[in-house]
Protein backbone atom coordinates (compact mmCIF):
# COMPACT_ATOMS: atom_id res chain seq x y z
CA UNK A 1 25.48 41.46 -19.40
CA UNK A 2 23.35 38.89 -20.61
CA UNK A 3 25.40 36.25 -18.62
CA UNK A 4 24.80 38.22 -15.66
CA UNK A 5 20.90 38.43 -16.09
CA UNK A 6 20.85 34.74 -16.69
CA UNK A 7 22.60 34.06 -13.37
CA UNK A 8 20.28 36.42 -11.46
CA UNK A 9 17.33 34.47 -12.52
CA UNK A 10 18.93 31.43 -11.61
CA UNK A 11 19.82 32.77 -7.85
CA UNK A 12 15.49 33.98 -8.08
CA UNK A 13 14.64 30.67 -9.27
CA UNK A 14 12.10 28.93 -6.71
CA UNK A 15 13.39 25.25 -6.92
CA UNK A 16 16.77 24.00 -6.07
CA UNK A 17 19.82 22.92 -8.17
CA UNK A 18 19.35 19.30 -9.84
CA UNK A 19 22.18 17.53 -7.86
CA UNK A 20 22.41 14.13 -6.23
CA UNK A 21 21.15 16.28 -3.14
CA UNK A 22 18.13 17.06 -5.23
CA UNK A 23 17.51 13.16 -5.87
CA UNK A 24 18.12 11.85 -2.52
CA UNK A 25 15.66 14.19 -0.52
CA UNK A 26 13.32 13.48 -3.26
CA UNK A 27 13.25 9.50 -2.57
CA UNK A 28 12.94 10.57 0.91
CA UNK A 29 10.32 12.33 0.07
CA UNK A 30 8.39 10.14 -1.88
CA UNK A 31 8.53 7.42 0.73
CA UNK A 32 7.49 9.20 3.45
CA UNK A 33 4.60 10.22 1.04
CA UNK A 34 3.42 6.51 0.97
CA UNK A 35 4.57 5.72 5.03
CA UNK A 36 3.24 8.86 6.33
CA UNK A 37 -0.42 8.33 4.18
CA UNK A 38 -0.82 4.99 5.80
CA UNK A 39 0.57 6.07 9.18
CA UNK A 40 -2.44 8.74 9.55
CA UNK A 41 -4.80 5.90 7.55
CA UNK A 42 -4.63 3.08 9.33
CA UNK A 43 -1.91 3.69 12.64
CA UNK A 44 -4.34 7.02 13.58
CA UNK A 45 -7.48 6.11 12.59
CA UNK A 46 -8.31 8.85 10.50
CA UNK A 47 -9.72 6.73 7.81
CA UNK A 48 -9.26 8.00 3.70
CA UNK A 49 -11.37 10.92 3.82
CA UNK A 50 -10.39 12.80 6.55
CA UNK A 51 -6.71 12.13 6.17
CA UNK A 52 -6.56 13.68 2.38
CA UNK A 53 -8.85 16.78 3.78
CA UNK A 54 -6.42 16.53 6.46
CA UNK A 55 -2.77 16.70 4.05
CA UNK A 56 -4.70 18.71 1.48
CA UNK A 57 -5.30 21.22 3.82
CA UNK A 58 -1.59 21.23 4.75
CA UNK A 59 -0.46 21.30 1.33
CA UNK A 60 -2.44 24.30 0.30
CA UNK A 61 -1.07 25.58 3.57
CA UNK A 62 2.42 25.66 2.58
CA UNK A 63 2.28 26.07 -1.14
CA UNK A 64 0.55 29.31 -0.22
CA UNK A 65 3.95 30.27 1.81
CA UNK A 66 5.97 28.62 -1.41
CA UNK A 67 4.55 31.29 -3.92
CA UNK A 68 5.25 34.20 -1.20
CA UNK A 69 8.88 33.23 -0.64
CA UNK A 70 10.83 35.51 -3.07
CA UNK A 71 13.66 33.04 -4.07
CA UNK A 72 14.06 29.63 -3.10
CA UNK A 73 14.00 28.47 0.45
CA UNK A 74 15.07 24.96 1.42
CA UNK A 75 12.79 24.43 4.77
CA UNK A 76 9.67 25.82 2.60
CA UNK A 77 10.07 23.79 -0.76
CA UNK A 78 10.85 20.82 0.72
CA UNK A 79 8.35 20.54 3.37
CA UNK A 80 6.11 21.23 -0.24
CA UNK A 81 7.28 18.42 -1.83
CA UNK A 82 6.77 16.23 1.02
CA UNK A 83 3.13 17.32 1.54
CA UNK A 84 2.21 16.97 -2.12
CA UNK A 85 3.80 13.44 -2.14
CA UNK A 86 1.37 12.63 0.37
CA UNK A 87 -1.64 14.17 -1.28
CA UNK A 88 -0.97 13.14 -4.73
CA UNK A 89 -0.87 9.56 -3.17
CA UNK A 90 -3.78 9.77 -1.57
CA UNK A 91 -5.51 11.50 -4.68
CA UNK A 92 -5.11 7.86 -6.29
CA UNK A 93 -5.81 5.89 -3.52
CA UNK A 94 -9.29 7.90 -3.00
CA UNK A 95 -10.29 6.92 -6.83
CA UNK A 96 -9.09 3.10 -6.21
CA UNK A 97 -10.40 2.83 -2.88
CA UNK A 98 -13.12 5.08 -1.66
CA UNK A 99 -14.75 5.62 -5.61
CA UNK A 100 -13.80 2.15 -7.23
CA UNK A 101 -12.09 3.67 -10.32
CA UNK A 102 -9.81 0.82 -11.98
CA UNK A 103 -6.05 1.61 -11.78
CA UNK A 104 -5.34 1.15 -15.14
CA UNK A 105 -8.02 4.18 -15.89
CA UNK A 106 -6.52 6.39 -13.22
CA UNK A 107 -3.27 5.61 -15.10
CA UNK A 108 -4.47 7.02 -18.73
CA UNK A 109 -6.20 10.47 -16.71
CA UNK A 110 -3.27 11.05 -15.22
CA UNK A 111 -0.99 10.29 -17.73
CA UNK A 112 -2.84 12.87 -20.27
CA UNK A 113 -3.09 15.35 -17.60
CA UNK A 114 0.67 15.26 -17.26
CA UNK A 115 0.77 15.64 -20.94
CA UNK A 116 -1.66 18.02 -20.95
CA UNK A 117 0.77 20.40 -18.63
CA UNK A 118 3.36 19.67 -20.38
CA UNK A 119 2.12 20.72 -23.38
CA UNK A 120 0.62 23.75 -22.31
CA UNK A 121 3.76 24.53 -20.09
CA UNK A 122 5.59 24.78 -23.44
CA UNK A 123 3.29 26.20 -25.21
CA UNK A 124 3.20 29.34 -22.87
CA UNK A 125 6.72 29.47 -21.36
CA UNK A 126 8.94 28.01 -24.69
CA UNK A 127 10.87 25.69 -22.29
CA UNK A 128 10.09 22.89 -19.30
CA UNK A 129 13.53 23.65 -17.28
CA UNK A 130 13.11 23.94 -13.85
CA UNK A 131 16.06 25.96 -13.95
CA UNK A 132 13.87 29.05 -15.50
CA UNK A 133 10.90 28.73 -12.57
CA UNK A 134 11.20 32.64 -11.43
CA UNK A 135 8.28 33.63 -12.64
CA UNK A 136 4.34 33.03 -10.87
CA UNK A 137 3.13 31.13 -13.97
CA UNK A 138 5.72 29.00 -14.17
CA UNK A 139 5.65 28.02 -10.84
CA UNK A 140 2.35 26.61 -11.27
CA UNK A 141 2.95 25.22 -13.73
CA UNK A 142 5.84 23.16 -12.14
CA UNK A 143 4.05 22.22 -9.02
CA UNK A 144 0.96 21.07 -10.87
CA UNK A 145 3.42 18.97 -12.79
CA UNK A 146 4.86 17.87 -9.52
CA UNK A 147 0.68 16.85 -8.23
CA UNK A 148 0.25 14.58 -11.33
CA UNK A 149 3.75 13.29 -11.58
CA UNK A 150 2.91 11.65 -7.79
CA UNK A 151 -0.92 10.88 -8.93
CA UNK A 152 0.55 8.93 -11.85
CA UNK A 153 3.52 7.68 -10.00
CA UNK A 154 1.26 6.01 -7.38
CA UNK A 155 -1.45 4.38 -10.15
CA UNK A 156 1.28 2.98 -12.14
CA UNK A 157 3.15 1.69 -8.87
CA UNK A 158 0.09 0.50 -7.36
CA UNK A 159 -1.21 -1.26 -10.87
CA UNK A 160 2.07 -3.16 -11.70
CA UNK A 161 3.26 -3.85 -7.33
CA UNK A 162 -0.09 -4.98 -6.13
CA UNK A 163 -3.00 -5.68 -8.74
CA UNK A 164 -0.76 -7.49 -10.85
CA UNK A 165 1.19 -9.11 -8.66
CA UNK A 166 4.56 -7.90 -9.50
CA UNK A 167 5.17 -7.10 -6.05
CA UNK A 168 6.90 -4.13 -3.78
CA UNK A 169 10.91 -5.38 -4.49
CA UNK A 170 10.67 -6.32 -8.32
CA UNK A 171 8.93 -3.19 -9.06
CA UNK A 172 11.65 -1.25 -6.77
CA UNK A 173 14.29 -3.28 -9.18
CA UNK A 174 12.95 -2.99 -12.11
CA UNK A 175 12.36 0.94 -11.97
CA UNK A 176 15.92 1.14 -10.61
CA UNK A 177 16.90 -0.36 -14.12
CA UNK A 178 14.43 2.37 -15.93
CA UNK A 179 16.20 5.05 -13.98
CA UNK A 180 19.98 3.46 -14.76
CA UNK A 181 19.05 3.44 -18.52
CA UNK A 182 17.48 7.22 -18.45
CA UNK A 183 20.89 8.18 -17.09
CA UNK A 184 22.86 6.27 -19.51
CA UNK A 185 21.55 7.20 -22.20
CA UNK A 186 21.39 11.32 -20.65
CA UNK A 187 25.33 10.52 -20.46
CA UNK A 188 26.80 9.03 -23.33
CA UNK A 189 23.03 9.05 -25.99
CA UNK A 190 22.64 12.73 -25.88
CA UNK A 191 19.17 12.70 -24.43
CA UNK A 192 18.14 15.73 -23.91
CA UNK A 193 18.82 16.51 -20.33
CA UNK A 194 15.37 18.24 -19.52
CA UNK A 195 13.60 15.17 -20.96
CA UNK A 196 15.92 12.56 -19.03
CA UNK A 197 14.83 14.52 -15.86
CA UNK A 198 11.09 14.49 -15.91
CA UNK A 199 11.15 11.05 -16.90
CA UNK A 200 13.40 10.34 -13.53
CA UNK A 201 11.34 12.31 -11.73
CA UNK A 202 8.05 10.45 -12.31
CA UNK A 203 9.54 7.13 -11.63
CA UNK A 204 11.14 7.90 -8.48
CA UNK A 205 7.52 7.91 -7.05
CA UNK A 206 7.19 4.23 -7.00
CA UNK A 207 10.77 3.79 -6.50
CA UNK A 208 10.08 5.68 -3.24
CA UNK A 209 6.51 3.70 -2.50
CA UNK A 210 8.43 0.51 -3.22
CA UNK A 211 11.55 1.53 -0.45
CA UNK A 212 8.81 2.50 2.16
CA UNK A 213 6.49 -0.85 1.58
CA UNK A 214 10.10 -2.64 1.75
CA UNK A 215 10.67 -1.20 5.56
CA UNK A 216 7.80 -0.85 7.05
CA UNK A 217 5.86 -4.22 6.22
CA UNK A 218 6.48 -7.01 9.04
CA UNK A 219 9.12 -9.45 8.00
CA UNK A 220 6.38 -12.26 7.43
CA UNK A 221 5.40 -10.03 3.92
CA UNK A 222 8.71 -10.14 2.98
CA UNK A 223 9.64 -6.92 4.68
CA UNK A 224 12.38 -5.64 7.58
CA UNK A 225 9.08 -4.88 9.95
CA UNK A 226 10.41 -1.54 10.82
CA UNK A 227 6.29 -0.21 10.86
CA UNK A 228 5.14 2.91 9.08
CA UNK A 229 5.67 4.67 12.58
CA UNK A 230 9.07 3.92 12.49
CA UNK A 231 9.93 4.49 8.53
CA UNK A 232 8.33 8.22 8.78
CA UNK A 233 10.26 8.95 11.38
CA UNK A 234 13.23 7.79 9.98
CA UNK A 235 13.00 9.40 6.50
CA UNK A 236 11.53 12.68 8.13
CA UNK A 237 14.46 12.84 10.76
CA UNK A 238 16.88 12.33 7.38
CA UNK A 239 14.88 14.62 5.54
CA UNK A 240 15.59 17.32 7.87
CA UNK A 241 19.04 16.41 8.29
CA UNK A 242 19.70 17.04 4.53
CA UNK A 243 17.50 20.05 4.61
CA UNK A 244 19.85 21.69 7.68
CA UNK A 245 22.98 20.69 5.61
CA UNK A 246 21.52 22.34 2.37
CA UNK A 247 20.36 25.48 4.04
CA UNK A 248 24.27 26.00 5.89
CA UNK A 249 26.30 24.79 2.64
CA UNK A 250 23.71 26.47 0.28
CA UNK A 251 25.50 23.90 -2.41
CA UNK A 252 21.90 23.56 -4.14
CA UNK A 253 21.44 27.29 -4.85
CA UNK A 254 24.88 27.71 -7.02
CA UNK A 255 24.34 29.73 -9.84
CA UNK A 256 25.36 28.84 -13.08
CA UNK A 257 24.64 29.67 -16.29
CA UNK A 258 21.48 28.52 -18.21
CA UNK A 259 22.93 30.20 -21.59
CA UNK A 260 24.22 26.77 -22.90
CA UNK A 261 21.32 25.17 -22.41
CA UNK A 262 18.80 27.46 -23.88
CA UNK A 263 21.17 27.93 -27.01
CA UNK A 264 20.90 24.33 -26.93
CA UNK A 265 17.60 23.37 -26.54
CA UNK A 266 16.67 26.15 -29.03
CA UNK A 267 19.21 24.58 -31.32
CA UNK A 268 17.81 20.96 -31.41
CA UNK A 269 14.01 21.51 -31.18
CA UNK A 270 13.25 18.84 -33.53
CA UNK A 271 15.93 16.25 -32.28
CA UNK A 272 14.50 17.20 -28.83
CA UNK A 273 10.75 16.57 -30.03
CA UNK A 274 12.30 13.10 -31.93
CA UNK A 275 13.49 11.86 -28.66
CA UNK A 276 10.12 12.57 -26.82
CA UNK A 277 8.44 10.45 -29.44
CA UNK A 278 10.66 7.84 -29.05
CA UNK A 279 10.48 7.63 -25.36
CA UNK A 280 6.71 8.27 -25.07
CA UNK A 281 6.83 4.92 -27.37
CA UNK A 282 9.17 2.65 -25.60
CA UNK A 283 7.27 3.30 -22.64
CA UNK A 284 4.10 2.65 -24.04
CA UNK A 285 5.31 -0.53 -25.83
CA UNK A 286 6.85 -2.06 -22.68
CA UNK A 287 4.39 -0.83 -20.33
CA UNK A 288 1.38 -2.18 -22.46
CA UNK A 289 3.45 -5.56 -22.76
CA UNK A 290 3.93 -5.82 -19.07
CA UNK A 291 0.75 -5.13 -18.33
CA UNK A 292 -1.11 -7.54 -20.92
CA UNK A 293 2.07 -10.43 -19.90
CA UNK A 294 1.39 -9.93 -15.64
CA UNK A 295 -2.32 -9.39 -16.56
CA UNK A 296 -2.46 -13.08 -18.31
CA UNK A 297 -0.58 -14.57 -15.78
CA UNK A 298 -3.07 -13.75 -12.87
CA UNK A 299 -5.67 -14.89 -15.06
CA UNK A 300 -3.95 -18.26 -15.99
CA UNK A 301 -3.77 -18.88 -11.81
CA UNK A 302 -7.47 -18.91 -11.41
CA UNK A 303 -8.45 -22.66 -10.94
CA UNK A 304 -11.62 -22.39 -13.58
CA UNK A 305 -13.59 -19.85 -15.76
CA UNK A 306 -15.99 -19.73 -12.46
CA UNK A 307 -17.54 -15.80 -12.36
CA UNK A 308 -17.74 -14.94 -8.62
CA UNK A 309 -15.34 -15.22 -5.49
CA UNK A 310 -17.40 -18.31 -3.99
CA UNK A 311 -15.39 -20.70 -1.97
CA UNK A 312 -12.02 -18.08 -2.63
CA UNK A 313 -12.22 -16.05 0.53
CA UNK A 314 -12.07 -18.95 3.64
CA UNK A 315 -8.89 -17.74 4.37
CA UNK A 316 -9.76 -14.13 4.46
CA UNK A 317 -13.13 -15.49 6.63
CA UNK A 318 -10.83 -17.05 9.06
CA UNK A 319 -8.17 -14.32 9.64
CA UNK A 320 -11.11 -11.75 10.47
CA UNK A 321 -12.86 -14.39 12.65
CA UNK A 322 -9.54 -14.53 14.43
CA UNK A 323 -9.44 -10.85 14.78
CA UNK A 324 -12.97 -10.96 16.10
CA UNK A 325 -12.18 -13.57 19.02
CA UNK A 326 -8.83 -11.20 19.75
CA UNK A 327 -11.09 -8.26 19.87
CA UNK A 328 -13.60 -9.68 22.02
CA UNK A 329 -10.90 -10.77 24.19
CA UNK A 330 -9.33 -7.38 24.70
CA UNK A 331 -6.01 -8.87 22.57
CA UNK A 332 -5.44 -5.96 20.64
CA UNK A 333 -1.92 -7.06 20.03
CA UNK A 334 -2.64 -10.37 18.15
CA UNK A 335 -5.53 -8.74 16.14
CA UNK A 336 -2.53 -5.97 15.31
CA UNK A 337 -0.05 -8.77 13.82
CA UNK A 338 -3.43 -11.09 12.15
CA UNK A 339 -4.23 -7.31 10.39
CA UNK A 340 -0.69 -7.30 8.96
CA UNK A 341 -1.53 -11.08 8.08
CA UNK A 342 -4.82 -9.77 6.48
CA UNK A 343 -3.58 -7.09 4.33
CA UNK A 344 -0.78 -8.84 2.77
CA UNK A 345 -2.47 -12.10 2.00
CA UNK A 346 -5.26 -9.54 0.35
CA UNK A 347 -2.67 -7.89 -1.39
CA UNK A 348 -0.96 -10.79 -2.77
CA UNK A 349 -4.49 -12.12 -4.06
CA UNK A 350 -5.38 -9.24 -5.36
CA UNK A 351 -4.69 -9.88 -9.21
CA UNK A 352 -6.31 -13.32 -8.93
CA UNK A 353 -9.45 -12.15 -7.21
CA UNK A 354 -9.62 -9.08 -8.54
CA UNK A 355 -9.85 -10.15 -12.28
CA UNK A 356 -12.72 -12.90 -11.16
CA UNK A 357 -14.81 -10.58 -10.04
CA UNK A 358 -13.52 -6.58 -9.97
CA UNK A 359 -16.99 -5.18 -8.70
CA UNK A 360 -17.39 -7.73 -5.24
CA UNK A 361 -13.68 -7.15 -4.99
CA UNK A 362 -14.02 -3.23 -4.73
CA UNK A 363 -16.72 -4.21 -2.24
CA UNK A 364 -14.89 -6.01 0.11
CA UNK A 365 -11.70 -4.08 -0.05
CA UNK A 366 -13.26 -1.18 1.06
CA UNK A 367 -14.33 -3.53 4.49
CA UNK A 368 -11.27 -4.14 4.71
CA UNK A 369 -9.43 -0.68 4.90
CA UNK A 370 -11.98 0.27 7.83
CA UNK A 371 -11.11 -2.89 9.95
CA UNK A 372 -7.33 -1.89 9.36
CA UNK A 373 -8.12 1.61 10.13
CA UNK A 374 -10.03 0.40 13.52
CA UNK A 375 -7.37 -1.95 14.26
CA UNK A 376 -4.86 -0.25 13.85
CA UNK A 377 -5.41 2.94 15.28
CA UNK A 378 -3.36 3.82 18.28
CA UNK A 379 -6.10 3.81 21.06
CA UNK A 380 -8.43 1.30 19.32
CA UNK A 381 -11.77 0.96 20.17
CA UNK A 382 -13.38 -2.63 20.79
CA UNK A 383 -17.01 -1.54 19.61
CA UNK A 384 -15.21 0.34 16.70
CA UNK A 385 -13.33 -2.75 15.43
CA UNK A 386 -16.11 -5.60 16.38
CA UNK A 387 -18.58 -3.20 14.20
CA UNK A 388 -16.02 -3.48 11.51
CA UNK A 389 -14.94 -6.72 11.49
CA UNK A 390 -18.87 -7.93 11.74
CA UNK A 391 -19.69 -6.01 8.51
CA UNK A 392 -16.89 -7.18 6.56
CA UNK A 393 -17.24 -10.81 7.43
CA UNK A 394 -20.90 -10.20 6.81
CA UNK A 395 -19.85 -8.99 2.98
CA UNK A 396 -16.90 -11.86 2.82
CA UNK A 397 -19.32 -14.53 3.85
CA UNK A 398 -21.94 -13.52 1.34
CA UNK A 399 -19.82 -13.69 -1.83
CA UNK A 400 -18.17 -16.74 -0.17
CA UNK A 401 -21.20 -18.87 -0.35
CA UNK A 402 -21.56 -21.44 -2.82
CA UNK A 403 -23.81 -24.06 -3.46
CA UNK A 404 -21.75 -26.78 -3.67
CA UNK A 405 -18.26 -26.95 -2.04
CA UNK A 406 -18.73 -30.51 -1.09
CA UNK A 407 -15.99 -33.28 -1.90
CA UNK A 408 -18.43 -35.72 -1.10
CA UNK A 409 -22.75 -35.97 -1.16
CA UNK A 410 -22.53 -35.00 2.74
CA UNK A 411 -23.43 -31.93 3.32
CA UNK A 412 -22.63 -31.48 7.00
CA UNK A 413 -20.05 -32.51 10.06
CA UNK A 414 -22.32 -34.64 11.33
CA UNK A 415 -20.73 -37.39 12.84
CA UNK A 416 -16.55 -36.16 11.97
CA UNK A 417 -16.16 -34.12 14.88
CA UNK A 418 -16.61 -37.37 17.66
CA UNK A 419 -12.70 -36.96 17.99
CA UNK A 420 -12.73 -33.76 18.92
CA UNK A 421 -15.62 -33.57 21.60
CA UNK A 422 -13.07 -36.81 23.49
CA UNK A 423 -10.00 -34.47 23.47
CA UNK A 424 -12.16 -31.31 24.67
CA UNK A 425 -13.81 -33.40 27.25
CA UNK A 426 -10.18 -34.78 28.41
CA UNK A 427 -9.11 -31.30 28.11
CA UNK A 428 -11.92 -30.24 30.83
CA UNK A 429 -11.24 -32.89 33.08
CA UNK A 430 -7.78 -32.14 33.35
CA UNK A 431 -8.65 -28.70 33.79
CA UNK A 432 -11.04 -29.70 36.59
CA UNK A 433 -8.86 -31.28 38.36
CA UNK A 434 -6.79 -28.69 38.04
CA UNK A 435 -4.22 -30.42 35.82
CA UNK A 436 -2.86 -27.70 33.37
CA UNK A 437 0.01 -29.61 32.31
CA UNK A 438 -2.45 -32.48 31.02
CA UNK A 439 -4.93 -29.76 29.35
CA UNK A 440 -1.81 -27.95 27.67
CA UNK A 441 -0.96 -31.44 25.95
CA UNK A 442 -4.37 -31.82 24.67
CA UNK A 443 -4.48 -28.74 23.88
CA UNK A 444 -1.18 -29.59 21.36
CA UNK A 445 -3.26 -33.23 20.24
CA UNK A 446 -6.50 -30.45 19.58
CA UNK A 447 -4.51 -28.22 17.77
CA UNK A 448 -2.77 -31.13 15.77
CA UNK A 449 -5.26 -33.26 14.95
CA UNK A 450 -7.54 -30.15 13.56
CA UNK A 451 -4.64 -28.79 11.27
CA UNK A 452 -4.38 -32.03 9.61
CA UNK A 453 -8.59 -32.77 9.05
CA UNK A 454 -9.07 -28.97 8.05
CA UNK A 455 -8.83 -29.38 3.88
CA UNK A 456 -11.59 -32.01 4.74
CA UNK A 457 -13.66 -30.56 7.11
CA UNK A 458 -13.35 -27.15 5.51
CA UNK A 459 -14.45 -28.71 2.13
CA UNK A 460 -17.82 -30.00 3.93
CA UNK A 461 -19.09 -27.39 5.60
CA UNK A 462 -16.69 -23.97 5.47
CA UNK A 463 -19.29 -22.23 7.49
CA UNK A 464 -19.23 -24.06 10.49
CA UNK A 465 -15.71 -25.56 10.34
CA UNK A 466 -14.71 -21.52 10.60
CA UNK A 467 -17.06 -21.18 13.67
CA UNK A 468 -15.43 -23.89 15.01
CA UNK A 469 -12.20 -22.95 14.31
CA UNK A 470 -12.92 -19.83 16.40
CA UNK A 471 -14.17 -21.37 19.40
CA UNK A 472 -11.13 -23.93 19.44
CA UNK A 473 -8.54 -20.71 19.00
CA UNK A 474 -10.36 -19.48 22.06
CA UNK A 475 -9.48 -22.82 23.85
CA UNK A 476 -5.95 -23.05 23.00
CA UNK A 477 -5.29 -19.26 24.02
CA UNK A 478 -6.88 -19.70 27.30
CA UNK A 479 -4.99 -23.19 28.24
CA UNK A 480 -2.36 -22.23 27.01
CA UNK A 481 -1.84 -18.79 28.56
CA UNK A 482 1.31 -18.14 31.24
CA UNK A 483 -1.00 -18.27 34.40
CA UNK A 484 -4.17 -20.17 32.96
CA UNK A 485 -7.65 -19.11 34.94
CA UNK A 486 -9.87 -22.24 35.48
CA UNK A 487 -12.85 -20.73 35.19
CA UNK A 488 -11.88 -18.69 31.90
CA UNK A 489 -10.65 -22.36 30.66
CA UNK A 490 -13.56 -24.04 31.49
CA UNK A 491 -15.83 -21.15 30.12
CA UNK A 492 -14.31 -21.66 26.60
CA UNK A 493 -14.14 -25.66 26.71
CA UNK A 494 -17.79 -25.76 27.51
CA UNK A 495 -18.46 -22.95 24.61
CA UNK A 496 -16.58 -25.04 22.08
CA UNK A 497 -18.03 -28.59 23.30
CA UNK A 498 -21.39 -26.60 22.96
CA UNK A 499 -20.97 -25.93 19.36
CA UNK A 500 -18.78 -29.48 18.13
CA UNK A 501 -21.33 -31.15 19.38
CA UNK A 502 -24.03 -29.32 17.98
CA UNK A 503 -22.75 -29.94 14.48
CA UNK A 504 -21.21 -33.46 15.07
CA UNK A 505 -25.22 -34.69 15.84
């Protein structure tokens, strides 16, 4: 009898059998939580705000369906996990990004939370199985587990992939590893199985982050360029696929009984609450010695003790001035690819930058996001993006001032740009007379011979080397271009000539 009541509430439980079924949709679920939250970001437009009122909104949505399904029901949980994978991303990313709150803070609220639920979870229901979720308090319970679990999934992801410069692969690897040793020791240690499986369960959320980043970032970060466009798709399409399969076999709603377990979970309470102390303490002595080892090494790579972010964001300066002169010129495509360019040379100098100065760095990342957003989006608008990119290079050049950047007592160009007014002026002629083949090679000598003087140049005067820059990147598109237009060539020549010889007098 009592077997038979125990597999009743198993076929009336509201989550699915833990199988590798269960694990695979749930990495699928967890990327598209990080592809589809940038793909409605950045790829839409939607900005931060609107997209989390946007997925919240959905999430409430379905989770409202979730409690009024009697039993479980593939299409309906799953389609809840994916929509709380996206908010509990973007409930992070709003306290990082939109509110400034440091990641490692976001880390310890979410991480007590979690406890917190745990803990009362317990308290109230005597076990944390999912196996036992058939009744309404349990179930919310579980799924606001599941919210925090994806909260402090992202923070911890986020902290250790991109503000200290682990990066996307070696944290993929190394919680891989975690995972591998959870399961090893579930399998021949005796941890306790309900244990093993919330501590899997959190770390597949930057497992999953780490997979999506991996595919969707162009191959120039490191990454197979597939696009977050193309990644969703992909892991929705195969999310649904498994979902179809699930609902026909129905392999993920096989009853079994949870006697053995209860008997033995009621049976080792104190070995169980031994092994949670131990865990909880590994993972707080190698997560606070990874975080204080990365943490030094992005402070040893800053060049001196210096307190702001003066002369450490040219490069930043020029990529946005790039995107500017695409903008202007309708180029939406190359300020596309120099946004990819942007956000992973940001990301990458994150740790470095961030630990200089964390307050002008919350600043300027927040510039940022909107020019990717306006950028990106799929019908961009020109007065959209030259708005952004004008206010961000307006913050970026004001913390990128200094007072003295010189290499030498000159404090201009004057007089080190003669060089480059000759092979402008040559370049005119040519064009002129009409002689594109000419203008393209000094366009090549132009290009050349300003590579090779920029550490020099740049160390002078950064301001007006980068408005140079610009006006020469202008040149070189418009000589260069399949069917150059004269008067578009000349038009830029005489702009750039304008402004080297302003600064070479």
């Amino acid at each position: 009898m009592e077997t038979k009541q125990n597999e009743m509430k198993i076929l009336l439980s509201k989550v699915p059998e833990v199988a590798i079924f269960f694990w695979i949709i749930k990495v699928l679920c967890t990327t598209v939580g990080e592809t589809f939250a940038d793909f409605l970001n950045f790829n839409l437009g939607f900005g931060l705000t609107f997209t989390t009122i946007i997925m919240g909104l959905a999430f409430f949505i379905v989770l409202y369906f979730q409690f009024r399904a009697a039993k479980y029901v593939p299409g309906i949980y799953w389609l809840t996990v994916v929509l709380i994978s996206v908010f509990g991303t973007l409930v992070t990313d709003n306290l990082t990004d939109a509110m400034g709150v440091p990641l490692e803070l976001s880390t310890v609220v979410f991480s007590v939370l979690l406890g917190l639920t745990f803990l009362f979870w317990y308290l109230s229901e005597k076990t944390l199985s999912i196996h036992s979720i058939y009744t309404r308090k349990r179930e919310i319970f579980y799924w606001l587990t599941i919210l925090f679990t994806f909260a402090l999934g992202t923070a911890v992801g986020d902290l250790y992939s991109e503000q200290l410069g682990l990066g996307y692969l070696r944290t993929g690897i190394t919680v891989v590893i975690i995972i591998a040793c959870v399961f090893l020791a579930w399998k021949f240690l005796k941890l306790d199985g309900i244990l093993a499986f919330w501590v899997a369960y959190i770390l597949t959320r930057p497992l999953g982050a780490s997979l999506g980043d991996y595919l969707s970032q162009p191959k120039v970060n490191g990454g197979l360029g597939l696009g977050t466009t193309v990644t969703s798709v992909i892991f929705l399409i195969a999310i649904l696929a498994v979902i179809i399969f699930l609902a026909v076999t129905k392999i993920d709603i096989t009853a079994k009984s949870e006697t053995a377990e209860t008997n033995q979970a009621n049976g080792s309470k104190k070995n169980v609450f031994t092994q949670t102390i131990v865990v909880l303490c590994i993972f707080l002595v190698v997560g606070i010695g990874g975080y204080v080892r990365l943490s030094n090494n992005a402070a040893s790579q800053t060049a001196s003790p210096q307190a702001t972010l003066a002369g450490q964001l040219t490069d930043f300066v020029k990529i946005e001035n790039d995107m500017l002169n695409a903008v202007n010129s309708n180029n939406f495509a190359s300020a596309k690819k120099r946004a990819d360019n942007l956000e992973h040379q940001w990301d990458i100098s994150e740790p470095k930058l961030r630990k200089i100065d964390s307050t002008t760095w919350t600043k300027i990342d927040g510039t940022i996001d909107v020019v990717l957003a306006a950028v990106r989006s799929t019908n961009p608008d020109a007065s959209q993006s030259k708005s952004a990119l004008n206010n961000s290079l307006s913050v970026l050049n004001g913390a990128n001032k200094s007072a003295s950047q010189t290499a030498s007592p000159q404090a201009t160009l004057a007089g080190q740009l003669t060089d480059f007014v000759k092979i402008e002026n040559d370049m005119l002629n040519a064009v002129n007379s009409n002689n594109f083949a000419s203008a393209k090679k000094g366009a090549d000598n132009l290009e050349h011979q300003w590579d090779i003087s920029e550490p020099k140049l740049r160390k002078i005067d950064s301001t007006t080397w980068t408005k140079i820059d610009g006006t020469i990147d202008v040149v070189l598109a418009a000589v260069r271009s399949g069917n150059p237009d004269a008067s578009h060539c000349k038009s830029a020549l005489n702009n750039s000539l304008s402004i080297l010889k302003g600064a070479n007098k």
